[in-house]
Protein backbone atom coordinates (compact mmCIF):
# COMPACT_ATOMS: atom_id res chain seq x y z
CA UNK A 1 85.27 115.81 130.37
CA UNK A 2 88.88 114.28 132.03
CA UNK A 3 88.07 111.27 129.62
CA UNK A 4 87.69 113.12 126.91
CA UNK A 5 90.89 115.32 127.25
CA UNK A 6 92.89 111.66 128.14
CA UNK A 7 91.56 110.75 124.78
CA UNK A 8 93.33 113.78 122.90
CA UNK A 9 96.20 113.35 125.36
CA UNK A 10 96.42 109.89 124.12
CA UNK A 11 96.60 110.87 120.64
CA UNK A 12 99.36 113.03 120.64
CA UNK A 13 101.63 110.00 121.33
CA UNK A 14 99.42 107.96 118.97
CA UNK A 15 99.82 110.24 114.96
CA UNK A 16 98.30 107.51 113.17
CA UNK A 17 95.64 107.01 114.96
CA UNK A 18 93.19 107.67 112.62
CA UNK A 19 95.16 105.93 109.37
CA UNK A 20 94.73 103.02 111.08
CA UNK A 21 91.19 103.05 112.64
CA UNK A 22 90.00 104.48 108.90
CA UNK A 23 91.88 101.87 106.96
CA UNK A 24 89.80 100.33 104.28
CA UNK A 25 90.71 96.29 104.84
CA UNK A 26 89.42 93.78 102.52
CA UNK A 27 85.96 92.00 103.28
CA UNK A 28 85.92 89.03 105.51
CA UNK A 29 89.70 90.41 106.80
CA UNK A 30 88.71 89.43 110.98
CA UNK A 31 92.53 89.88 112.02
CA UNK A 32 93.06 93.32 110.86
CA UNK A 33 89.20 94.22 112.50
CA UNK A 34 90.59 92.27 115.66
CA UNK A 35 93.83 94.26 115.68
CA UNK A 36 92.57 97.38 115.04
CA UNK A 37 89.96 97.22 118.21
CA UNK A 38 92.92 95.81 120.25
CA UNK A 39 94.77 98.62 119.59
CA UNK A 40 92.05 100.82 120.13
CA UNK A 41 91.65 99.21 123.80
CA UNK A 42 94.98 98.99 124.50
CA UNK A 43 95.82 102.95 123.87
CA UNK A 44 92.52 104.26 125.25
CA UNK A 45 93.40 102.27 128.36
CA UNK A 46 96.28 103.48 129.15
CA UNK A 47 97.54 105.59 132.19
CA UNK A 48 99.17 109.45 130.49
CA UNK A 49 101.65 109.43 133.62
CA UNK A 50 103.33 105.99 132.84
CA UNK A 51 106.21 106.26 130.29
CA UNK A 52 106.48 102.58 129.94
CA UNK A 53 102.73 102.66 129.29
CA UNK A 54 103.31 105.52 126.62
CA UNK A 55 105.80 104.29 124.98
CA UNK A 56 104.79 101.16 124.33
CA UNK A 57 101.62 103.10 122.97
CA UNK A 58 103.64 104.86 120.55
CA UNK A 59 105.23 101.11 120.10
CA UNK A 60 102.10 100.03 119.07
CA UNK A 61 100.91 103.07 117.29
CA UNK A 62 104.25 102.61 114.78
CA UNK A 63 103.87 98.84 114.31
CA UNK A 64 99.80 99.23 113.21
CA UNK A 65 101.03 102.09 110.68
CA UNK A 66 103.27 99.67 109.16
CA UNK A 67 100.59 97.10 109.33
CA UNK A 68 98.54 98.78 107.02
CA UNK A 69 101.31 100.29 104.19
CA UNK A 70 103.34 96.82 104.48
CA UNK A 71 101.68 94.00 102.37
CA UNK A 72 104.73 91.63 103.66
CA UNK A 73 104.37 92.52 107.39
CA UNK A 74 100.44 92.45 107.72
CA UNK A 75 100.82 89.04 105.98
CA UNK A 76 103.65 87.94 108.23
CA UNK A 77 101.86 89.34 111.64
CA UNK A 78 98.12 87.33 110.66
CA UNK A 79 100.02 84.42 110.37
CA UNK A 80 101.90 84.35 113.29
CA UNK A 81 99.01 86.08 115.55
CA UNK A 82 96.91 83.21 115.32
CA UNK A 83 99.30 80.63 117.04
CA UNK A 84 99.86 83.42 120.14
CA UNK A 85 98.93 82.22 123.73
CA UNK A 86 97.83 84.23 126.20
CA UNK A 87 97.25 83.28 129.88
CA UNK A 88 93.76 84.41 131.15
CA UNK A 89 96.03 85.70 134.28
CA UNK A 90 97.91 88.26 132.52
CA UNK A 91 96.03 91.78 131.09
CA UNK A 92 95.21 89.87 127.67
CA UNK A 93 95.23 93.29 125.65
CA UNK A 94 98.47 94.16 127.06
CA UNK A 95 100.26 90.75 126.24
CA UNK A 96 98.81 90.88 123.05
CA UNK A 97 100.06 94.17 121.68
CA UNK A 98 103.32 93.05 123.40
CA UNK A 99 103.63 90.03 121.29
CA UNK A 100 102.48 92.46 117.96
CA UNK A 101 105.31 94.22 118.75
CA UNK A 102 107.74 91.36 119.63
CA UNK A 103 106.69 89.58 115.80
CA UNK A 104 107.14 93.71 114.19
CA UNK A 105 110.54 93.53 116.19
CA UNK A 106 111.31 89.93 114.74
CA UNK A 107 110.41 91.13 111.04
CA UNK A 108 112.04 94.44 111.30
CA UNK A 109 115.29 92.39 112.27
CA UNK A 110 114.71 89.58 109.09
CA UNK A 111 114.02 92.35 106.65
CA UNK A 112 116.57 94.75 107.41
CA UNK A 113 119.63 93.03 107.28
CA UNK A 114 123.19 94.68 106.70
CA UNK A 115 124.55 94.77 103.73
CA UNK A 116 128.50 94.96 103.72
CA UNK A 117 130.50 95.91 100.77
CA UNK A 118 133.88 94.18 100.59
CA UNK A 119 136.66 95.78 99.56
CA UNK A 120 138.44 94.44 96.18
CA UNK A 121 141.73 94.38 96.04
């Protein structure tokens, strides 16, 4: 029973959890099957008590939501996830959703630029 209430703990910090495991992808569509399980591992693994480990869980949590409802970013993301290395030393899970969220991070900066409005004289 602990695992099973560390599962519903987990999903509090996790609110579209099941958007994004129930997400209809297109046929033959690996990446988003690969992500999806990664990020399934990753927030099922981690430890309640840790708020690094929580918050990157809601980190990762955010960035899958806008994986699925952003054409642009899921695009972006399955073409830059392929060229990611990982060294077999590290936790491989946990690099990986670090680098998701360092390319969501990267996007989020590109696409929301600031506007200013100048002032006519």
């Amino acid at each position: 029973m602990i695992i099973m209430d560390s599962n519903k703990e987990v999903l509090k910090y996790c609110p579209n959890y099941y958007n994004i495991v129930n997400f209809d992808f297109e046929d033959g569509d690996m990446i988003s099957i690969k992500l999806v399980n990664i990020y399934k591992s990753y927030i099922f693994s981690i430890n309640i008590n840790n708020s690094e480990e929580v918050e990157r869980a809601e980190e990762i949590d955010r960035v899958l939501a806008n994986y699925i409802h952003d054409y642009l970013f899921r695009s972006t993301l399955q073409k830059e996830i392929v060229t990611v290395k990982v060294k077999r030393d590290n936790n491989i899970i946990k690099s990986i959703v670090d680098v998701i969220i360092k390319i969501f991070m990267s996007y989020e900066e590109y696409t929301t630029r600031k506007i200013y409005i100048s002032k006519w004289i």
